[in-house]
N, C-alpha and C. Protein backbone atom coordinates (compact mmCIF):
# COMPACT_ATOMS: atom_id res chain seq x y z
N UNK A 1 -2.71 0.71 53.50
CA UNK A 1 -2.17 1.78 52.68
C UNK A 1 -1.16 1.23 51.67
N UNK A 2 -0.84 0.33 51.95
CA UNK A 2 0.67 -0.69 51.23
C UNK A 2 0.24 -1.11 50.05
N UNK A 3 -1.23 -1.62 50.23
CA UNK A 3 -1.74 -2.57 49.28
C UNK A 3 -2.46 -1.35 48.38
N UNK A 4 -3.11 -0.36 48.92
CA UNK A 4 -3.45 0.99 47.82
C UNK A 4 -3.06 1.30 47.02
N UNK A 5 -0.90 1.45 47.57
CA UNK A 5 -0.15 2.27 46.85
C UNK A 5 0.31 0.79 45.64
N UNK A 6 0.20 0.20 45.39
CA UNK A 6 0.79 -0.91 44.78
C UNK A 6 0.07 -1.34 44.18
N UNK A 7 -1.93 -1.68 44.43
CA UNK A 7 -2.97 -1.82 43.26
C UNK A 7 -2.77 0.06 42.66
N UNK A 8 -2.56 1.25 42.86
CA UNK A 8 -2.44 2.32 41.85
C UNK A 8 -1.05 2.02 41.05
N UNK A 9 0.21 1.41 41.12
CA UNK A 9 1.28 1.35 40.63
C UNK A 9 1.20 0.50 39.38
N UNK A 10 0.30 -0.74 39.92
CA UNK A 10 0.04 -1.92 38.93
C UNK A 10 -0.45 -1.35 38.05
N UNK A 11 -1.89 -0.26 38.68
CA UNK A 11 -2.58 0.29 37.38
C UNK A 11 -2.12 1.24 36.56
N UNK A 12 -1.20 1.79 36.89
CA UNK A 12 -0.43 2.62 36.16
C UNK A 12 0.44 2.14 35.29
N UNK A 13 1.01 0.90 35.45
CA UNK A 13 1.70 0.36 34.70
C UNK A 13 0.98 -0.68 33.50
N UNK A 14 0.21 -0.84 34.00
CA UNK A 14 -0.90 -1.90 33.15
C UNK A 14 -1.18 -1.00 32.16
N UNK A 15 -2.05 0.48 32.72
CA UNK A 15 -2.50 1.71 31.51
C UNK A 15 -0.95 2.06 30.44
N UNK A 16 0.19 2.08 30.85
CA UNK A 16 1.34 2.35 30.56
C UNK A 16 1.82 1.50 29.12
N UNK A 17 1.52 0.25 29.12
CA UNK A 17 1.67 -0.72 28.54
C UNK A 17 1.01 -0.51 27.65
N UNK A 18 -0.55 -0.92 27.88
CA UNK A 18 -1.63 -0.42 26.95
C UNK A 18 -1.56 0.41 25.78
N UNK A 19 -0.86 1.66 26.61
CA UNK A 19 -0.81 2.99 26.22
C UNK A 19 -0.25 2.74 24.93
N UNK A 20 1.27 1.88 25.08
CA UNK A 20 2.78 2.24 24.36
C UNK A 20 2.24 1.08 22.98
N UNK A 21 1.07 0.18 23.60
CA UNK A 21 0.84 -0.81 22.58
C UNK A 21 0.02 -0.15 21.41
N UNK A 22 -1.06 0.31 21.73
CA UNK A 22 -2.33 1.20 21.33
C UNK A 22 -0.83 2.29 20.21
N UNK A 23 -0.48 3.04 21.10
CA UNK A 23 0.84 4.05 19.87
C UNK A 23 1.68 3.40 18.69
N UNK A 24 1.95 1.64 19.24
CA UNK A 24 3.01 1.53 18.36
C UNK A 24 1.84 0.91 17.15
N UNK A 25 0.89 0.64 17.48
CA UNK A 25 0.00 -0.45 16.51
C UNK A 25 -0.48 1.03 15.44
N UNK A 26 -0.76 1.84 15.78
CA UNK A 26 -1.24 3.34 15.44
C UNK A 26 0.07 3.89 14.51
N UNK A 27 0.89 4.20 15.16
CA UNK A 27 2.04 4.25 13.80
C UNK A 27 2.27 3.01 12.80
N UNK A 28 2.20 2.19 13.00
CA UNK A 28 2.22 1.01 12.24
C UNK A 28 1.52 1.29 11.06
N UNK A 29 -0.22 1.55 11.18
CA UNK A 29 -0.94 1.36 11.14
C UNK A 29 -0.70 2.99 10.05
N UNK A 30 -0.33 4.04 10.74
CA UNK A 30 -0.11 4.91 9.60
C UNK A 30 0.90 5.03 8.65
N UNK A 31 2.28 4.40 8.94
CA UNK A 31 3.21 3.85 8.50
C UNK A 31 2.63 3.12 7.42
N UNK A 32 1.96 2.11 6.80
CA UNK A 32 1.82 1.42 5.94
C UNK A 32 0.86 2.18 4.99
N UNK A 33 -0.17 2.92 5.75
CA UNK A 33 -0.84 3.63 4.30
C UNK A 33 -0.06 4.73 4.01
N UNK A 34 1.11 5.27 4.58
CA UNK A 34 2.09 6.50 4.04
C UNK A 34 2.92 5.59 2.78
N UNK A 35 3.46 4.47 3.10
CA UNK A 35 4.31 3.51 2.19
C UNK A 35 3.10 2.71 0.99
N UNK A 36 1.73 2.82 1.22
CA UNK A 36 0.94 2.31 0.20
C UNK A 36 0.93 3.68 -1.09
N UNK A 37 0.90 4.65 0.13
CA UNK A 37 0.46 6.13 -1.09
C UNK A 37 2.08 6.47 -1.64
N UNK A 38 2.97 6.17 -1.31
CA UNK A 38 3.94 6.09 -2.17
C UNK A 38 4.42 5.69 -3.31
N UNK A 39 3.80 4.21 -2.63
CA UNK A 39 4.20 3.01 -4.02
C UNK A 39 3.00 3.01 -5.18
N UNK A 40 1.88 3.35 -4.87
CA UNK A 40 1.08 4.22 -5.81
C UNK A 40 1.49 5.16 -6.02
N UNK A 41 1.71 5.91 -6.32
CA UNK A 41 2.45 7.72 -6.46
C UNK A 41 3.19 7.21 -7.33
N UNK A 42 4.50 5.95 -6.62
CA UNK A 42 5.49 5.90 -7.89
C UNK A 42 4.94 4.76 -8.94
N UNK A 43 4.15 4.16 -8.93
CA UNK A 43 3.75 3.10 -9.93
C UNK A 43 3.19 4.03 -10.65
N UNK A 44 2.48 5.61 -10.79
CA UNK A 44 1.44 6.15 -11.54
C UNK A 44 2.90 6.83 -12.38
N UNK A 45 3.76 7.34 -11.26
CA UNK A 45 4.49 7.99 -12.20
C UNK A 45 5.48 7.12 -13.02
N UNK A 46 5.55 6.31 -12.97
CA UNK A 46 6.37 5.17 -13.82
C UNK A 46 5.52 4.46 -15.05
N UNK A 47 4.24 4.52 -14.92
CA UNK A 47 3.54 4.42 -16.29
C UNK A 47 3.64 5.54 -16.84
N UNK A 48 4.00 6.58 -16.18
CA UNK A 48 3.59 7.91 -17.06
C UNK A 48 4.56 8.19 -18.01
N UNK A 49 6.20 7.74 -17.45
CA UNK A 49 7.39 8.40 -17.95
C UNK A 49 7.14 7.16 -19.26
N UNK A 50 6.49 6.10 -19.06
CA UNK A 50 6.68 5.58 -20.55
C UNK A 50 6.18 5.74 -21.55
N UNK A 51 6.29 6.16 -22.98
CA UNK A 51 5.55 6.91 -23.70
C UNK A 51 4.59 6.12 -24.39
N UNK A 52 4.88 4.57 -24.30
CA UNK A 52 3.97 3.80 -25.03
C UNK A 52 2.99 3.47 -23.63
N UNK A 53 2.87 3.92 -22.52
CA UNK A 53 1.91 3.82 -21.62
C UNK A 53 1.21 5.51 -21.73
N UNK A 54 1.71 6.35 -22.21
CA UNK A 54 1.11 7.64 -22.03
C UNK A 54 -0.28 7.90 -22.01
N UNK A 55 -0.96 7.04 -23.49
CA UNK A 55 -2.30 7.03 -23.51
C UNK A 55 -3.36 6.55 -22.36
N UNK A 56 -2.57 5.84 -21.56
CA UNK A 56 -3.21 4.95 -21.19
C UNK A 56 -3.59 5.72 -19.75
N UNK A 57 -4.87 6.55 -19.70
CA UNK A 57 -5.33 7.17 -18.71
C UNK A 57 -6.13 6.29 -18.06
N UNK A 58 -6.35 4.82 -18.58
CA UNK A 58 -7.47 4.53 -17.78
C UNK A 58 -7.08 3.05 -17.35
N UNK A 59 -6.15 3.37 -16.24
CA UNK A 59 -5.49 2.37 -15.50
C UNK A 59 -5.63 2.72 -13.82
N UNK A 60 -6.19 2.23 -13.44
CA UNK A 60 -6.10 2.03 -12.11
C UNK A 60 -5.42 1.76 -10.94
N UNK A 61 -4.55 2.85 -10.54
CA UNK A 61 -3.98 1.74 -9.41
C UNK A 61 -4.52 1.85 -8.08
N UNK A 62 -4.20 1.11 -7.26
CA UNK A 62 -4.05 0.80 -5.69
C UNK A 62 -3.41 -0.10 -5.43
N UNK A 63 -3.20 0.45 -4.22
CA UNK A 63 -2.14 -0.50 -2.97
C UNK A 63 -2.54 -0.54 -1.76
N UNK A 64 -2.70 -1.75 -1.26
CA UNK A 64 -2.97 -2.21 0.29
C UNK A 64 -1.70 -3.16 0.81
N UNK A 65 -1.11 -2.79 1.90
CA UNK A 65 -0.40 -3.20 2.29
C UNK A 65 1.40 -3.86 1.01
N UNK A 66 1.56 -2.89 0.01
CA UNK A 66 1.87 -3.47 -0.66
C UNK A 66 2.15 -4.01 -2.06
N UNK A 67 0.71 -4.62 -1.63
CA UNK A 67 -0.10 -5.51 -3.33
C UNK A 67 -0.93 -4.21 -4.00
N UNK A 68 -0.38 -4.20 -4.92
CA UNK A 68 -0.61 -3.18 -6.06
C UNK A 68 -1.83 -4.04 -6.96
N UNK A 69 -3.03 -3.37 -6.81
CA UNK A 69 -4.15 -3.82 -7.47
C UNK A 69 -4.36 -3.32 -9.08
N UNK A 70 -4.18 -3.70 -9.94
CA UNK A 70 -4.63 -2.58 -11.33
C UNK A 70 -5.56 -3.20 -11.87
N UNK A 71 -6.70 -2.14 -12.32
CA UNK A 71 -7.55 -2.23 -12.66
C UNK A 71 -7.96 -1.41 -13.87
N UNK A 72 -8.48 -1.52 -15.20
CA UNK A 72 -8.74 -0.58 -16.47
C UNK A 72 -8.64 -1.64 -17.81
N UNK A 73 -8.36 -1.03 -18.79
CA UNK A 73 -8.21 -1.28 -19.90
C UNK A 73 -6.63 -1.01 -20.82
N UNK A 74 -6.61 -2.04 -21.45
CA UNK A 74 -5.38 -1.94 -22.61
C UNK A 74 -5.38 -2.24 -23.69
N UNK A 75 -4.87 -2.56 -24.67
CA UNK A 75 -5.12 -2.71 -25.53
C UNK A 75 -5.42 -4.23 -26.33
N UNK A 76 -3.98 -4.59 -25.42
CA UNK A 76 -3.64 -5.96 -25.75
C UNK A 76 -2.71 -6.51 -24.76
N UNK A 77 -2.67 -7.65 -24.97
CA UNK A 77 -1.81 -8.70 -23.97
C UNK A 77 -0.44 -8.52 -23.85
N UNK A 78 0.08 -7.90 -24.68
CA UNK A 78 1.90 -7.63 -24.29
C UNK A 78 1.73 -6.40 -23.99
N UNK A 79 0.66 -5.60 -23.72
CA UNK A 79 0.83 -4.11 -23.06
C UNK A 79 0.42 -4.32 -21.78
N UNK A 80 -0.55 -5.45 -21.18
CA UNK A 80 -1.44 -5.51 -20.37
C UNK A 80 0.63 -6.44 -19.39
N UNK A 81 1.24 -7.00 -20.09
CA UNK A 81 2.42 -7.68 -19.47
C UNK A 81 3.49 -7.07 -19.21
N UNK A 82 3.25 -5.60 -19.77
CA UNK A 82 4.48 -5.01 -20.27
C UNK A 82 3.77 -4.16 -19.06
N UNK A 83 2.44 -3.47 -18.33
CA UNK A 83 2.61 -2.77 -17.14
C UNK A 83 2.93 -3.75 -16.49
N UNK A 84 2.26 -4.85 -16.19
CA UNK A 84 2.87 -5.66 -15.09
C UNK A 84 4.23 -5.80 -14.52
N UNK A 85 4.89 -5.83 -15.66
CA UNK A 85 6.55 -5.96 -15.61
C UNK A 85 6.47 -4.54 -14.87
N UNK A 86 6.51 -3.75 -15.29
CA UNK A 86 6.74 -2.23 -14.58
C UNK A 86 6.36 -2.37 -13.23
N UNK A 87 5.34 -2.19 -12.69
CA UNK A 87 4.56 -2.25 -11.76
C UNK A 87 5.93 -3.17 -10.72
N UNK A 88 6.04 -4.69 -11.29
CA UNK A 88 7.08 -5.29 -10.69
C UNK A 88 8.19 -4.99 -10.01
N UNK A 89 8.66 -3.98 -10.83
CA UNK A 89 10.08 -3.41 -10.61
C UNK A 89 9.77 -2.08 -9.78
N UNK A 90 8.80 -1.48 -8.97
CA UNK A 90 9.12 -0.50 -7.99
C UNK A 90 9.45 -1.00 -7.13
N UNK A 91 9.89 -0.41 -6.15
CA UNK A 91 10.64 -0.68 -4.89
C UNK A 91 9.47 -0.48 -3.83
N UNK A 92 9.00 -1.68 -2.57
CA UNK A 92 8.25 -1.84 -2.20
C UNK A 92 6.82 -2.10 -2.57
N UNK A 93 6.63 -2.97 -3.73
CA UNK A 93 5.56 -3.62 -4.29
C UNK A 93 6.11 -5.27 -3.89
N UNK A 94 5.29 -5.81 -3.21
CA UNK A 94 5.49 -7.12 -2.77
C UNK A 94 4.61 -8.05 -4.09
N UNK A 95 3.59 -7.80 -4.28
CA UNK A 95 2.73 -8.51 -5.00
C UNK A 95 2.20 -7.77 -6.17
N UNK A 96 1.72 -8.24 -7.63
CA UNK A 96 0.68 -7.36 -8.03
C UNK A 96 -0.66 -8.50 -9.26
N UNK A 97 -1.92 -7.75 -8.37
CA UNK A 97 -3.15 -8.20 -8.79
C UNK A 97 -3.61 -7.77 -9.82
N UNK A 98 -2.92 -8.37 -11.09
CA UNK A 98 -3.30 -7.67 -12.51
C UNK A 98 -4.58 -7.83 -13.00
N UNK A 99 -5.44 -6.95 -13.22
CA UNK A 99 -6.81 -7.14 -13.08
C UNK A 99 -7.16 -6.61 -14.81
N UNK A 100 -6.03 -5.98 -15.21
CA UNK A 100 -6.45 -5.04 -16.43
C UNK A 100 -7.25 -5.89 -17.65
N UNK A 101 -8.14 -5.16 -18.48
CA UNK A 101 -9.24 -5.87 -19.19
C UNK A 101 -8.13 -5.56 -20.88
N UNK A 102 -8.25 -6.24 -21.89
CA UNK A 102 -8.14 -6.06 -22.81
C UNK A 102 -8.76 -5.43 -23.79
N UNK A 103 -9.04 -4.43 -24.32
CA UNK A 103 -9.99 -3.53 -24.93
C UNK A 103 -10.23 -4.36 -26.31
N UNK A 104 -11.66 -4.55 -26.57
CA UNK A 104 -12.34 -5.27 -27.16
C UNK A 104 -12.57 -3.91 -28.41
N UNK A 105 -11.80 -4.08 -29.96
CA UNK A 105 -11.96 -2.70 -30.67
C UNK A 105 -12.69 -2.89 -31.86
């Protein structure tokens, strides 16, 4: 009976563990795409407030973990540097993968 009550205790504690690991990896895990859709949110609205970015509807962003991906068209090379710089300066952008094309006119 000794050894019953003590293989159910182990297993309870083993599932216990599991449990608390499985929860914290799971908030983690939603934690970072709540802080990705942010830092997108504010990178969209920080091209927006600039008026020499206004036109520019066809910019792409995303964020994974972070790294802010952009993707679209600009005009030219000190506009295509001049989001980058922006993009740079939000708060919680670790990296950014400037992908933007130069519009060929």
């Amino acid at each position: 009976m000794n050894k019953t009550l003590m293989s159910i205790v182990l297993f309870l504690g083993f599932a216990l563990l599991v449990g608390l690991s499985v929860a914290s990896y799971a908030a983690e895990s939603v934690g970072n795409v709540v802080d990705d859709t942010v830092i997108t949110t504010t990178v969209k609205a920080e091209l927006a407030k600039d008026v020499r970015l206004a036109t520019l509807t066809s910019i792409e962003v995303s964020t994974t973990q972070g790294v802010v991906t952009l993707a679209g068209k600009v005009h030219n090379s000190e506009e295509k540097a001049m989001v980058e710089q922006k993009v740079r300066g939000v708060n919680g952008v670790v990296t950014v993968n400037n992908e933007l094309q130069i519009q060929k006119e």
